[in-house]
C-alpha atoms as a PDB file:
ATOM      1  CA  UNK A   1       8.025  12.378  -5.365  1.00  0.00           C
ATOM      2  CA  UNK A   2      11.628  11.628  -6.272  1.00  0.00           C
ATOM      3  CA  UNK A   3      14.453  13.584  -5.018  1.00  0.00           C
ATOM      4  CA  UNK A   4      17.662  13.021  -7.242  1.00  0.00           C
ATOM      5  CA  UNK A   5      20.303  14.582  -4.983  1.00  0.00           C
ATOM      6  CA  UNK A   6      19.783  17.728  -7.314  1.00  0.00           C
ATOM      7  CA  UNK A   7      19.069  21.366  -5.825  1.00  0.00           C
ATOM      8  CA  UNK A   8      16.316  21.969  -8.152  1.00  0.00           C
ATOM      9  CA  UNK A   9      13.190  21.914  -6.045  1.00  0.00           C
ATOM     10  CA  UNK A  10      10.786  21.231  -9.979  1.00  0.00           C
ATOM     11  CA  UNK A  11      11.766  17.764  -9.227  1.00  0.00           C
ATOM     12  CA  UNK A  12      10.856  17.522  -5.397  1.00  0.00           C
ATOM     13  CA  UNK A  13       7.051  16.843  -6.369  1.00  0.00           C
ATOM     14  CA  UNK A  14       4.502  14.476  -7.784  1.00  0.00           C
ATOM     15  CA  UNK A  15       0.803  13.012  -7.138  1.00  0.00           C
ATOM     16  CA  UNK A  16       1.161   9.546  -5.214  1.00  0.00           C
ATOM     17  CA  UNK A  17      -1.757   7.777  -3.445  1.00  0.00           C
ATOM     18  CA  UNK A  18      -2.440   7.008  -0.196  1.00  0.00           C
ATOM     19  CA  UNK A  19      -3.127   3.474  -1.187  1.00  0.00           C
ATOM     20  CA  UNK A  20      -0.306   2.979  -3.095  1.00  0.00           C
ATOM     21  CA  UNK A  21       2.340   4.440  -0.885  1.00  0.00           C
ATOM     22  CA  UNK A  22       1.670   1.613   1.906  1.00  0.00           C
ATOM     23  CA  UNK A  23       0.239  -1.320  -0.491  1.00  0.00           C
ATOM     24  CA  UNK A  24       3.948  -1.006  -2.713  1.00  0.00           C
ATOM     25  CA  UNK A  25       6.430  -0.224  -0.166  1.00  0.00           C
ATOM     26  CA  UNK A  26       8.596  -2.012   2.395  1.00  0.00           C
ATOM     27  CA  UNK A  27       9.798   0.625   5.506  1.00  0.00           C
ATOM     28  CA  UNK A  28      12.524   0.511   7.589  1.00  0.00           C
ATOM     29  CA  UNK A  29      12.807   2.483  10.739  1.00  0.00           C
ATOM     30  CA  UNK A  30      16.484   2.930  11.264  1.00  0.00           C
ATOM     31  CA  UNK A  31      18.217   3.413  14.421  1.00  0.00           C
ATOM     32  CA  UNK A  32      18.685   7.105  14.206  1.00  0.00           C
ATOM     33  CA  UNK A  33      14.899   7.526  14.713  1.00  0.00           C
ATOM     34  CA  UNK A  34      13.631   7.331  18.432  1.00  0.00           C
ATOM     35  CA  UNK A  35      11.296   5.032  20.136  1.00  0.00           C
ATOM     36  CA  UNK A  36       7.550   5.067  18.943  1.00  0.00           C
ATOM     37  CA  UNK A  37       5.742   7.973  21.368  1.00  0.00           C
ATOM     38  CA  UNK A  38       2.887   8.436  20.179  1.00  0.00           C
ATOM     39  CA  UNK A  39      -0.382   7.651  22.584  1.00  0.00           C
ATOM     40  CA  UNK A  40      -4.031   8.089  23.225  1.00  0.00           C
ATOM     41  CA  UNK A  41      -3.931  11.968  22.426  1.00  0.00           C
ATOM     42  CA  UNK A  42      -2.771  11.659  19.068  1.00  0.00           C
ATOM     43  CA  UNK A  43      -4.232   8.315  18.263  1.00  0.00           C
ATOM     44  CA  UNK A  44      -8.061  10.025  19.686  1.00  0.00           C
ATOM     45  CA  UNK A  45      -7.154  13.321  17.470  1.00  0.00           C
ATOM     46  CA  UNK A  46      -6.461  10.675  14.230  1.00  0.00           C
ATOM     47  CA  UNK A  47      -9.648   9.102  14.631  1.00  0.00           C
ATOM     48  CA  UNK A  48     -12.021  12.203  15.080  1.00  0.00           C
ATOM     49  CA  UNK A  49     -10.673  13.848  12.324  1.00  0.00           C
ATOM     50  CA  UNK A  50     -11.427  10.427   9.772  1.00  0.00           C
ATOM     51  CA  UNK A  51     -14.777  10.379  11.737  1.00  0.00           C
ATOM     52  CA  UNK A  52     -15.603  14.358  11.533  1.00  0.00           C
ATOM     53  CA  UNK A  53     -14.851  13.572   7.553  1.00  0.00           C
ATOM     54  CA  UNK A  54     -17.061  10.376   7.211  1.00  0.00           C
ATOM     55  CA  UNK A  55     -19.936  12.034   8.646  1.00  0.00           C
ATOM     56  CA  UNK A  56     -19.442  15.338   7.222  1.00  0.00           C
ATOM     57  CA  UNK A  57     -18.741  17.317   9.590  1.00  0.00           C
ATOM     58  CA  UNK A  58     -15.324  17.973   8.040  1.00  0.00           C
ATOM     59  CA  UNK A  59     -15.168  18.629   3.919  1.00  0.00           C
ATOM     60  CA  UNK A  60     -11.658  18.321   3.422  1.00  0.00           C
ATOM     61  CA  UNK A  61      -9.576  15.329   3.358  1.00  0.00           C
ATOM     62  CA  UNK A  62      -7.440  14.599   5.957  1.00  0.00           C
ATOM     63  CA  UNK A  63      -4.024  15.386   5.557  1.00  0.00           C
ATOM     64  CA  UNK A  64      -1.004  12.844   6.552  1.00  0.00           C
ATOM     65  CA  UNK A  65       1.526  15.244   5.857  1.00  0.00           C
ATOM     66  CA  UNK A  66       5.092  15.015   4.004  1.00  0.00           C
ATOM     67  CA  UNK A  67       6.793  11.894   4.720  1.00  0.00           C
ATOM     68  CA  UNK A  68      10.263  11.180   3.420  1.00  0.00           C
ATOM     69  CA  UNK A  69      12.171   8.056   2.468  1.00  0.00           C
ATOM     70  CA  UNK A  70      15.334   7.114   1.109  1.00  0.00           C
ATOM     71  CA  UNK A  71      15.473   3.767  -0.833  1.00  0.00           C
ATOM     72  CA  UNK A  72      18.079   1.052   0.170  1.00  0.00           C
ATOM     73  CA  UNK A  73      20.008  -1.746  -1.770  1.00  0.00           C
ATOM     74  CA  UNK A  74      17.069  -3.954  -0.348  1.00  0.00           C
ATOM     75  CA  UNK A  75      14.388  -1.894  -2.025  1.00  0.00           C
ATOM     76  CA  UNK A  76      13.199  -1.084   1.631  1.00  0.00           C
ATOM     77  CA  UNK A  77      11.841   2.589   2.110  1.00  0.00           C
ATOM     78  CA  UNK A  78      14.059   3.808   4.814  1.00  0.00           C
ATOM     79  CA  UNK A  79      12.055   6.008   6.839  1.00  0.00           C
ATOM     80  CA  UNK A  80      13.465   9.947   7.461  1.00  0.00           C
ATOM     81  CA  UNK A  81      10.372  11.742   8.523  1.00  0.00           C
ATOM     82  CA  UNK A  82       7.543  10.016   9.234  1.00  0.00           C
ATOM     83  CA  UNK A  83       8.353   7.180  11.313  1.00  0.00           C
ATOM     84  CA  UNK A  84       5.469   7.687  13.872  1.00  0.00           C
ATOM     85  CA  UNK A  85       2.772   8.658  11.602  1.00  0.00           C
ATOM     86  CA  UNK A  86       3.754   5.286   9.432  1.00  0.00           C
ATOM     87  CA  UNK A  87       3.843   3.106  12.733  1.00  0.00           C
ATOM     88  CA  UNK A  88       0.165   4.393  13.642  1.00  0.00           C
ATOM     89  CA  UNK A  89      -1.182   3.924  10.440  1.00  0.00           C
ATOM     90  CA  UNK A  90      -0.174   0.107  10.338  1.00  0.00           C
ATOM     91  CA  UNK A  91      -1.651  -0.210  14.103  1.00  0.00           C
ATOM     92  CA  UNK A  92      -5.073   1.430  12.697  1.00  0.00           C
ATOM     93  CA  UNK A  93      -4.897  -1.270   9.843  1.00  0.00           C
ATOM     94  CA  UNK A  94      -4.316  -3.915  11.501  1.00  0.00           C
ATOM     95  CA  UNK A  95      -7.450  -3.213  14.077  1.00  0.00           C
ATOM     96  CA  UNK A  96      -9.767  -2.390  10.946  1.00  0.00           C
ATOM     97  CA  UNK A  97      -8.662  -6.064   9.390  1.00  0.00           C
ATOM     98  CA  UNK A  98      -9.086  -7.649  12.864  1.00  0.00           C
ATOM     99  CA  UNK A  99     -12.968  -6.478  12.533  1.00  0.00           C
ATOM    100  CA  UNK A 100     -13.516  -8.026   9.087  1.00  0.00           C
ATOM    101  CA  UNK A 101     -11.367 -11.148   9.294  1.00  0.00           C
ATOM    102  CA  UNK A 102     -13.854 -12.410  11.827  1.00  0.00           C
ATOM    103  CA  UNK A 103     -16.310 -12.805   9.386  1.00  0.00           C
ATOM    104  CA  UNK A 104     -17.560 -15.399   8.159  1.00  0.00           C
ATOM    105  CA  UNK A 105     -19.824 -16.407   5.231  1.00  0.00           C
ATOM    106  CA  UNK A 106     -23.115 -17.295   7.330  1.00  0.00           C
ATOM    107  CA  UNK A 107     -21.929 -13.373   8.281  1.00  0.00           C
ATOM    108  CA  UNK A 108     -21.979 -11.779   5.005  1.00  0.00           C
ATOM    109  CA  UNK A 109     -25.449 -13.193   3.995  1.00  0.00           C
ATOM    110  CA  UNK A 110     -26.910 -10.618   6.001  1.00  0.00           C
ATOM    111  CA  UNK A 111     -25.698  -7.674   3.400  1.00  0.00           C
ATOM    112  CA  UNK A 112     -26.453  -7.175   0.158  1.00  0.00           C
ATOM    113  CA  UNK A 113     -24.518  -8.701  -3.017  1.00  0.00           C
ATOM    114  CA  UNK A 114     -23.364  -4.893  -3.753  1.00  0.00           C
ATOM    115  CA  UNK A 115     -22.003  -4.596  -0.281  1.00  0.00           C
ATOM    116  CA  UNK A 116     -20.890  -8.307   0.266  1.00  0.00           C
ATOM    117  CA  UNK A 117     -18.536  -6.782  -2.538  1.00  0.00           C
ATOM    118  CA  UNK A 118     -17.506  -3.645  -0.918  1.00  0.00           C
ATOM    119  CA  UNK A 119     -16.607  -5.377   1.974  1.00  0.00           C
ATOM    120  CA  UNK A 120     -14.381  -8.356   0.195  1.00  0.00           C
ATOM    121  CA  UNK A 121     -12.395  -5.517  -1.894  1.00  0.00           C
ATOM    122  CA  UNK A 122     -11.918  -2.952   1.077  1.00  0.00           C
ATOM    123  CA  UNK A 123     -10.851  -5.812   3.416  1.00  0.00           C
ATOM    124  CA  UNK A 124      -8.025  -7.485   0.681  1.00  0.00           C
ATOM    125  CA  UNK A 125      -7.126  -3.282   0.236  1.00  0.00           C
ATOM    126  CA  UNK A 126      -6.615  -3.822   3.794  1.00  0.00           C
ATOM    127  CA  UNK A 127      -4.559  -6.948   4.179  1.00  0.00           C
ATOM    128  CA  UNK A 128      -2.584  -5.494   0.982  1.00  0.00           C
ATOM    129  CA  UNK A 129      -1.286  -2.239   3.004  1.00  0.00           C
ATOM    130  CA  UNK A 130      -0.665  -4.253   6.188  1.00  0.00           C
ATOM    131  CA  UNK A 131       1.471  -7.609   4.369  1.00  0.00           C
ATOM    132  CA  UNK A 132       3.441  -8.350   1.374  1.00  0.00           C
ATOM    133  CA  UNK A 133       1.122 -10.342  -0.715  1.00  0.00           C
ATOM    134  CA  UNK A 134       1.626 -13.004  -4.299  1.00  0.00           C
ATOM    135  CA  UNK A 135       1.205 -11.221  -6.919  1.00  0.00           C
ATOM    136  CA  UNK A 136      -0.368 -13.700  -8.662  1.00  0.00           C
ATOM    137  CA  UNK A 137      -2.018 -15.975  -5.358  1.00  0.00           C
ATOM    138  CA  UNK A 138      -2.738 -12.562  -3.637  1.00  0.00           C
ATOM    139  CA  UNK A 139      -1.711 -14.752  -0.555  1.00  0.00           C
ATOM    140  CA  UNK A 140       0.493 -14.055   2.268  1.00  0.00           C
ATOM    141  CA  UNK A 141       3.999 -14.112   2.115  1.00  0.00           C
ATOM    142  CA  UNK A 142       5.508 -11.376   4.048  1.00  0.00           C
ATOM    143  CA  UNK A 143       3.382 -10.595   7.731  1.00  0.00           C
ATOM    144  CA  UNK A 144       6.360  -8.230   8.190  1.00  0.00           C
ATOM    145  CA  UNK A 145       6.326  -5.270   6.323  1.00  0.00           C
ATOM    146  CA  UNK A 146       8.075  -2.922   8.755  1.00  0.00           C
ATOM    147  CA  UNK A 147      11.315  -3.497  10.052  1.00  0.00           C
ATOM    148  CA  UNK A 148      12.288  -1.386  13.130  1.00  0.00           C
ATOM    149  CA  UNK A 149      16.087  -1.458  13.834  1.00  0.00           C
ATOM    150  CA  UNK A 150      16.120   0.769  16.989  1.00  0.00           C
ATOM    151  CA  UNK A 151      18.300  -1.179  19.284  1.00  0.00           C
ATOM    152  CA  UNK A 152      16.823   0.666  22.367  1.00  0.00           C
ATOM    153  CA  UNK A 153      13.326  -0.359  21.334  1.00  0.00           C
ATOM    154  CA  UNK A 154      12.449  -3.104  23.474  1.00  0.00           C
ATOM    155  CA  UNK A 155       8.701  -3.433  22.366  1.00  0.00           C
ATOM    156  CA  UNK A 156       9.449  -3.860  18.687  1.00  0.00           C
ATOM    157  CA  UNK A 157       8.609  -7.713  18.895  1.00  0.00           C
ATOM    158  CA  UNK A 158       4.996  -6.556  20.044  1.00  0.00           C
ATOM    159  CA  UNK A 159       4.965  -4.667  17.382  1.00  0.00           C
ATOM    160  CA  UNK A 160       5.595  -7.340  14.786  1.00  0.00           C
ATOM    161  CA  UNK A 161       3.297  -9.817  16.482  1.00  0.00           C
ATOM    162  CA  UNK A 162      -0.016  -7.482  16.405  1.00  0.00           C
ATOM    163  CA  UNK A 163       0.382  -6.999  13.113  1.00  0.00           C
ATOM    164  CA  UNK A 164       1.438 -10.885  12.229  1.00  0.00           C
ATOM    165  CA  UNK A 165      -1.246 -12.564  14.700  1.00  0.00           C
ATOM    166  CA  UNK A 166      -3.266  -9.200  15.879  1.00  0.00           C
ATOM    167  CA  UNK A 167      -2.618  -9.867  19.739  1.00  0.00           C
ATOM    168  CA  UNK A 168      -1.040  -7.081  21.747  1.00  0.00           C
ATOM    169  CA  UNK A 169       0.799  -7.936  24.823  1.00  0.00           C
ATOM    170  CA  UNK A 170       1.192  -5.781  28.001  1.00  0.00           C
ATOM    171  CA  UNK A 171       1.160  -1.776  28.725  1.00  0.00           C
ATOM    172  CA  UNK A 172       3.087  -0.188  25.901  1.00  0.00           C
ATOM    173  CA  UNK A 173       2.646   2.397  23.369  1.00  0.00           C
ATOM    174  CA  UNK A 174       2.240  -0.131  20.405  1.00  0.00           C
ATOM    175  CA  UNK A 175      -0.577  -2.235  22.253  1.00  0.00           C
ATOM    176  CA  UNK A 176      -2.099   0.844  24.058  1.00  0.00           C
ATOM    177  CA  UNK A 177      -2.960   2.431  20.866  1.00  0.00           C
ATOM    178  CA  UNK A 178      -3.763  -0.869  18.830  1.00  0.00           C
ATOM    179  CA  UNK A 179      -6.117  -1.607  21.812  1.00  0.00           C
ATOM    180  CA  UNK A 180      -7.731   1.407  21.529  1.00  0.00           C
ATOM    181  CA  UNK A 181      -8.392   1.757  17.611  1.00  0.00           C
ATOM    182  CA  UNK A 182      -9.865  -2.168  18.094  1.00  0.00           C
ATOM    183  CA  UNK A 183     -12.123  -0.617  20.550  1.00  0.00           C
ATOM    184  CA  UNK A 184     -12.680   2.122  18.363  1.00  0.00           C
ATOM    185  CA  UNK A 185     -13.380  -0.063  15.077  1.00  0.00           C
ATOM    186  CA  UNK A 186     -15.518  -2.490  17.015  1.00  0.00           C
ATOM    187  CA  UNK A 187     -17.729   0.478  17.916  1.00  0.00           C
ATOM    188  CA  UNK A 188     -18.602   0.670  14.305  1.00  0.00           C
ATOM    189  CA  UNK A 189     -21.261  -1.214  12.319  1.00  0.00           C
ATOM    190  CA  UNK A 190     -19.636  -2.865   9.477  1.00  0.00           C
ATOM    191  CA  UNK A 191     -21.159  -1.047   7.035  1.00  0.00           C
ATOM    192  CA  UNK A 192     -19.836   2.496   8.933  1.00  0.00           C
ATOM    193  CA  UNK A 193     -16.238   0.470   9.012  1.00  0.00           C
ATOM    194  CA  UNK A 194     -17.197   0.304   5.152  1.00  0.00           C
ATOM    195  CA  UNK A 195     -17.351   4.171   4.703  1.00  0.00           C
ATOM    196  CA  UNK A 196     -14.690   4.642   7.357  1.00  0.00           C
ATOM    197  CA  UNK A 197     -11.781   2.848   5.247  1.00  0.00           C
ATOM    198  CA  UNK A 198     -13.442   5.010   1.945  1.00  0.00           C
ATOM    199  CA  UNK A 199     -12.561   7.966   4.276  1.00  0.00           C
ATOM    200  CA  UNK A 200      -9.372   6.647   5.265  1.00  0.00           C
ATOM    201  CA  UNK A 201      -8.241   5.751   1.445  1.00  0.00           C
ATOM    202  CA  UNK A 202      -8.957   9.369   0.311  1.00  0.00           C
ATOM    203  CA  UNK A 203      -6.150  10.611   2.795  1.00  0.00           C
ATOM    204  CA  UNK A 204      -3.608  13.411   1.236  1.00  0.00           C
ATOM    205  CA  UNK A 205       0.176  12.402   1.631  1.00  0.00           C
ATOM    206  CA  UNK A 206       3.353  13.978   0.306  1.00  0.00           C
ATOM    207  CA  UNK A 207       5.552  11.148  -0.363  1.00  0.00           C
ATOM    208  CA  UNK A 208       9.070  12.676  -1.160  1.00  0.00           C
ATOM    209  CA  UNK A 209      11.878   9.778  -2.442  1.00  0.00           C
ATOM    210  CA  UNK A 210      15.095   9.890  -2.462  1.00  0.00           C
ATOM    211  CA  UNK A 211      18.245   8.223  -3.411  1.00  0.00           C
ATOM    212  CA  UNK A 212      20.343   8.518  -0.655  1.00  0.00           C
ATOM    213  CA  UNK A 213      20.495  10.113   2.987  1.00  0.00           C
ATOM    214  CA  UNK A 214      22.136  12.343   1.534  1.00  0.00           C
ATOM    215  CA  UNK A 215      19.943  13.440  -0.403  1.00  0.00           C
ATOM    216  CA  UNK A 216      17.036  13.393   2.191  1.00  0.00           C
ATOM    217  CA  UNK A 217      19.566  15.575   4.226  1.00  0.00           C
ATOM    218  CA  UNK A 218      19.513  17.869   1.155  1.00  0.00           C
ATOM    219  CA  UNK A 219      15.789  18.054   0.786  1.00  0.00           C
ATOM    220  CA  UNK A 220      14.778  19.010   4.335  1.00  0.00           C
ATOM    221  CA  UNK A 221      17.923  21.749   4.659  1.00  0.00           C
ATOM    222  CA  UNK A 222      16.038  22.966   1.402  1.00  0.00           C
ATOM    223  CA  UNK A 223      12.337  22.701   2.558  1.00  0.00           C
ATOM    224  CA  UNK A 224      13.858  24.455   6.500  1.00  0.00           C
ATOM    225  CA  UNK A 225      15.350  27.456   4.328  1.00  0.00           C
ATOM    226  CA  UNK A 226      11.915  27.852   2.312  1.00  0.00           C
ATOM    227  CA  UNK A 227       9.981  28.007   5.787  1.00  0.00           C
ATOM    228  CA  UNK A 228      12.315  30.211   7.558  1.00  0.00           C
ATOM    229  CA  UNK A 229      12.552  32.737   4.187  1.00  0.00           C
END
Protein backbone atom coordinates (compact mmCIF):
# COMPACT_ATOMS: atom_id res chain seq x y z
CA UNK A 1 0.00 0.00 0.00
CA UNK A 2 1.06 3.55 -0.79
CA UNK A 3 -0.29 6.47 0.95
CA UNK A 4 0.33 9.77 -1.14
CA UNK A 5 -0.50 12.38 1.51
CA UNK A 6 -4.02 12.43 -0.28
CA UNK A 7 -7.43 12.03 1.75
CA UNK A 8 -8.75 9.57 -0.61
CA UNK A 9 -8.77 6.29 1.26
CA UNK A 10 -9.04 4.16 -2.88
CA UNK A 11 -5.40 4.66 -2.66
CA UNK A 12 -4.67 3.41 1.01
CA UNK A 13 -4.66 -0.35 -0.30
CA UNK A 14 -2.90 -3.04 -2.25
CA UNK A 15 -1.84 -6.92 -2.09
CA UNK A 16 1.90 -7.14 -0.76
CA UNK A 17 3.54 -10.38 0.50
CA UNK A 18 4.71 -11.42 3.53
CA UNK A 19 7.93 -12.43 1.92
CA UNK A 20 8.48 -9.54 0.13
CA UNK A 21 7.74 -6.94 2.72
CA UNK A 22 10.86 -8.16 4.95
CA UNK A 23 13.17 -9.73 2.01
CA UNK A 24 12.99 -5.83 0.11
CA UNK A 25 12.95 -3.50 2.90
CA UNK A 26 15.39 -1.78 5.25
CA UNK A 27 13.46 -0.54 8.83
CA UNK A 28 14.26 1.97 11.03
CA UNK A 29 12.86 2.22 14.48
CA UNK A 30 12.99 5.87 15.30
CA UNK A 31 13.24 7.38 18.60
CA UNK A 32 9.65 8.30 19.04
CA UNK A 33 8.83 4.56 19.37
CA UNK A 34 9.45 2.97 22.92
CA UNK A 35 11.66 0.25 24.06
CA UNK A 36 10.95 -3.36 22.66
CA UNK A 37 8.26 -5.00 25.42
CA UNK A 38 7.24 -7.67 24.15
CA UNK A 39 7.97 -11.20 26.18
CA UNK A 40 7.17 -14.81 26.65
CA UNK A 41 3.26 -14.19 26.52
CA UNK A 42 3.18 -12.80 23.24
CA UNK A 43 6.13 -14.57 21.79
CA UNK A 44 4.19 -18.28 23.24
CA UNK A 45 0.73 -16.81 21.67
CA UNK A 46 2.89 -16.17 18.08
CA UNK A 47 4.08 -19.54 18.01
CA UNK A 48 0.81 -21.56 18.83
CA UNK A 49 -1.06 -19.80 16.48
CA UNK A 50 1.78 -20.74 13.35
CA UNK A 51 1.70 -24.22 15.06
CA UNK A 52 -2.33 -24.55 15.48
CA UNK A 53 -2.09 -23.57 11.48
CA UNK A 54 0.69 -26.10 10.46
CA UNK A 55 -1.08 -28.87 11.97
CA UNK A 56 -4.47 -27.88 11.16
CA UNK A 57 -5.94 -27.15 13.86
CA UNK A 58 -6.39 -23.56 12.66
CA UNK A 59 -7.66 -22.98 8.73
CA UNK A 60 -6.98 -19.51 8.41
CA UNK A 61 -3.79 -17.79 7.97
CA UNK A 62 -2.39 -15.98 10.54
CA UNK A 63 -2.78 -12.48 10.50
CA UNK A 64 0.26 -9.87 11.24
CA UNK A 65 -1.87 -7.03 11.11
CA UNK A 66 -1.48 -3.37 9.48
CA UNK A 67 1.91 -2.11 9.76
CA UNK A 68 2.86 1.34 8.58
CA UNK A 69 6.01 2.94 7.24
CA UNK A 70 7.13 6.07 5.94
CA UNK A 71 10.12 5.98 3.48
CA UNK A 72 13.27 8.15 4.17
CA UNK A 73 15.95 9.89 1.92
CA UNK A 74 17.96 6.60 2.76
CA UNK A 75 15.33 4.33 1.29
CA UNK A 76 14.96 2.95 4.95
CA UNK A 77 11.26 2.00 5.95
CA UNK A 78 10.79 4.11 8.95
CA UNK A 79 8.70 2.22 11.19
CA UNK A 80 5.12 4.03 12.55
CA UNK A 81 3.13 1.09 13.70
CA UNK A 82 4.57 -1.97 13.94
CA UNK A 83 7.78 -1.68 15.56
CA UNK A 84 7.31 -4.68 17.98
CA UNK A 85 5.65 -7.05 15.74
CA UNK A 86 8.73 -6.29 13.10
CA UNK A 87 11.40 -6.74 15.99
CA UNK A 88 9.81 -10.30 16.87
CA UNK A 89 9.58 -11.42 13.55
CA UNK A 90 13.43 -10.87 12.88
CA UNK A 91 14.15 -12.68 16.43
CA UNK A 92 11.88 -15.76 15.11
CA UNK A 93 14.09 -15.66 11.86
CA UNK A 94 17.02 -15.54 13.08
CA UNK A 95 16.33 -18.77 15.54
CA UNK A 96 14.73 -20.71 12.45
CA UNK A 97 18.22 -19.92 10.37
CA UNK A 98 20.27 -20.81 13.50
CA UNK A 99 18.56 -24.49 13.13
CA UNK A 100 19.46 -24.93 9.44
CA UNK A 101 22.83 -23.18 9.26
CA UNK A 102 24.14 -26.01 11.38
CA UNK A 103 23.82 -28.28 8.76
CA UNK A 104 26.00 -29.72 7.04
CA UNK A 105 26.23 -31.84 3.85
CA UNK A 106 27.00 -35.37 5.56
CA UNK A 107 23.47 -33.82 7.23
CA UNK A 108 21.38 -33.40 4.27
CA UNK A 109 22.16 -36.92 2.82
CA UNK A 110 19.76 -38.23 5.13
CA UNK A 111 16.63 -36.47 3.14
CA UNK A 112 15.53 -36.88 -0.01
CA UNK A 113 16.77 -34.89 -3.27
CA UNK A 114 13.07 -33.23 -3.28
CA UNK A 115 13.51 -32.14 0.27
CA UNK A 116 17.38 -31.52 0.26
CA UNK A 117 15.74 -28.78 -2.10
CA UNK A 118 13.07 -27.52 0.09
CA UNK A 119 15.34 -27.08 2.70
CA UNK A 120 18.26 -25.08 0.59
CA UNK A 121 15.41 -22.61 -0.87
CA UNK A 122 13.43 -22.08 2.51
CA UNK A 123 16.74 -21.56 4.40
CA UNK A 124 18.31 -18.73 1.61
CA UNK A 125 14.24 -17.31 1.93
CA UNK A 126 15.40 -17.16 5.37
CA UNK A 127 18.79 -15.53 5.36
CA UNK A 128 17.12 -13.14 2.58
CA UNK A 129 14.42 -11.64 5.20
CA UNK A 130 16.98 -11.52 8.03
CA UNK A 131 20.25 -9.65 5.81
CA UNK A 132 20.76 -7.54 2.86
CA UNK A 133 22.08 -9.90 0.33
CA UNK A 134 24.18 -9.42 -3.61
CA UNK A 135 21.96 -9.41 -5.92
CA UNK A 136 23.91 -11.11 -8.15
CA UNK A 137 26.44 -13.29 -5.38
CA UNK A 138 23.28 -13.74 -3.16
CA UNK A 139 26.05 -13.24 -0.43
CA UNK A 140 26.10 -11.21 2.60
CA UNK A 141 26.59 -7.73 2.66
CA UNK A 142 24.41 -6.08 5.12
CA UNK A 143 23.96 -8.40 8.74
CA UNK A 144 22.10 -5.21 9.77
CA UNK A 145 18.91 -4.74 8.43
CA UNK A 146 17.22 -2.93 11.33
CA UNK A 147 18.41 0.10 12.71
CA UNK A 148 16.96 1.06 16.15
CA UNK A 149 17.64 4.75 17.07
CA UNK A 150 15.96 4.78 20.55
CA UNK A 151 18.52 6.52 22.62
CA UNK A 152 17.01 5.02 25.87
CA UNK A 153 17.39 1.52 24.46
CA UNK A 154 20.31 0.15 26.05
CA UNK A 155 19.96 -3.50 24.67
CA UNK A 156 19.89 -2.51 21.03
CA UNK A 157 23.59 -3.81 20.53
CA UNK A 158 22.17 -7.35 21.63
CA UNK A 159 19.89 -6.93 19.33
CA UNK A 160 22.18 -6.41 16.36
CA UNK A 161 24.57 -9.12 17.47
CA UNK A 162 21.85 -12.11 17.58
CA UNK A 163 20.90 -11.39 14.45
CA UNK A 164 24.70 -10.73 12.99
CA UNK A 165 26.39 -13.79 14.97
CA UNK A 166 23.02 -15.49 16.57
CA UNK A 167 24.37 -15.25 20.30
CA UNK A 168 22.17 -13.52 22.84
CA UNK A 169 23.73 -12.06 25.84
CA UNK A 170 22.18 -11.68 29.35
CA UNK A 171 18.37 -11.30 30.73
CA UNK A 172 16.62 -8.97 28.34
CA UNK A 173 13.63 -8.89 26.26
CA UNK A 174 15.58 -9.34 22.89
CA UNK A 175 17.57 -12.53 24.18
CA UNK A 176 14.64 -13.83 26.38
CA UNK A 177 12.47 -14.23 23.45
CA UNK A 178 15.27 -15.24 20.84
CA UNK A 179 16.16 -17.91 23.50
CA UNK A 180 12.96 -19.12 23.63
CA UNK A 181 11.91 -19.41 19.79
CA UNK A 182 15.63 -21.37 19.52
CA UNK A 183 14.21 -23.63 22.05
CA UNK A 184 11.11 -23.67 20.33
CA UNK A 185 12.63 -24.35 16.68
CA UNK A 186 15.04 -26.91 18.05
CA UNK A 187 11.99 -28.83 19.29
CA UNK A 188 11.12 -29.37 15.72
CA UNK A 189 12.30 -32.05 13.28
CA UNK A 190 13.67 -30.41 10.31
CA UNK A 191 11.31 -31.49 8.12
CA UNK A 192 8.32 -29.92 10.66
CA UNK A 193 10.78 -26.61 10.62
CA UNK A 194 10.20 -27.26 6.74
CA UNK A 195 6.33 -26.92 6.94
CA UNK A 196 6.63 -24.45 9.79
CA UNK A 197 8.43 -21.61 7.60
CA UNK A 198 5.58 -22.72 4.61
CA UNK A 199 3.17 -21.69 7.45
CA UNK A 200 5.03 -18.78 8.41
CA UNK A 201 5.45 -17.44 4.57
CA UNK A 202 1.64 -17.63 4.01
CA UNK A 203 1.18 -14.91 6.84
CA UNK A 204 -1.48 -11.94 5.94
CA UNK A 205 0.07 -8.35 6.39
CA UNK A 206 -1.27 -4.91 5.55
CA UNK A 207 1.68 -3.01 4.56
CA UNK A 208 0.51 0.72 4.25
CA UNK A 209 3.51 3.26 2.68
CA UNK A 210 3.82 6.46 2.88
CA UNK A 211 5.71 9.46 1.86
CA UNK A 212 6.13 11.34 4.76
CA UNK A 213 5.17 11.38 8.62
CA UNK A 214 2.97 13.39 7.67
CA UNK A 215 1.30 11.51 5.81
CA UNK A 216 1.38 8.41 8.17
CA UNK A 217 -0.11 11.00 10.70
CA UNK A 218 -2.84 11.47 8.06
CA UNK A 219 -3.57 7.84 7.49
CA UNK A 220 -4.07 6.66 11.08
CA UNK A 221 -6.29 10.07 12.05
CA UNK A 222 -8.25 8.62 8.94
CA UNK A 223 -8.28 4.83 9.80
CA UNK A 224 -9.18 6.21 14.07
CA UNK A 225 -12.27 8.22 12.53
CA UNK A 226 -13.42 5.04 10.39
CA UNK A 227 -13.27 2.85 13.72
CA UNK A 228 -14.84 5.28 15.98
CA UNK A 229 -17.82 6.09 13.10
Amino acid sequence: MRLSGREDTEEFFFEATFISLFTQSKFLIPDTKGTYNWGFEQCNNLWNEYIAIMEGRKKEKYNLGRMVFWRNENGEKVVFDGHQRIVTMYLLFRAIYKKFEVLSPVDLEDFTERQQIDITRLSFEISSMIWVLDFITQKIINKNKILITINNDDNKEIFYSIMEKGFSLGENNYSNNYRFFVEKCNSLTILDLVEFCITLFGTKVLPVECDTLESANTYIRLENNVICS
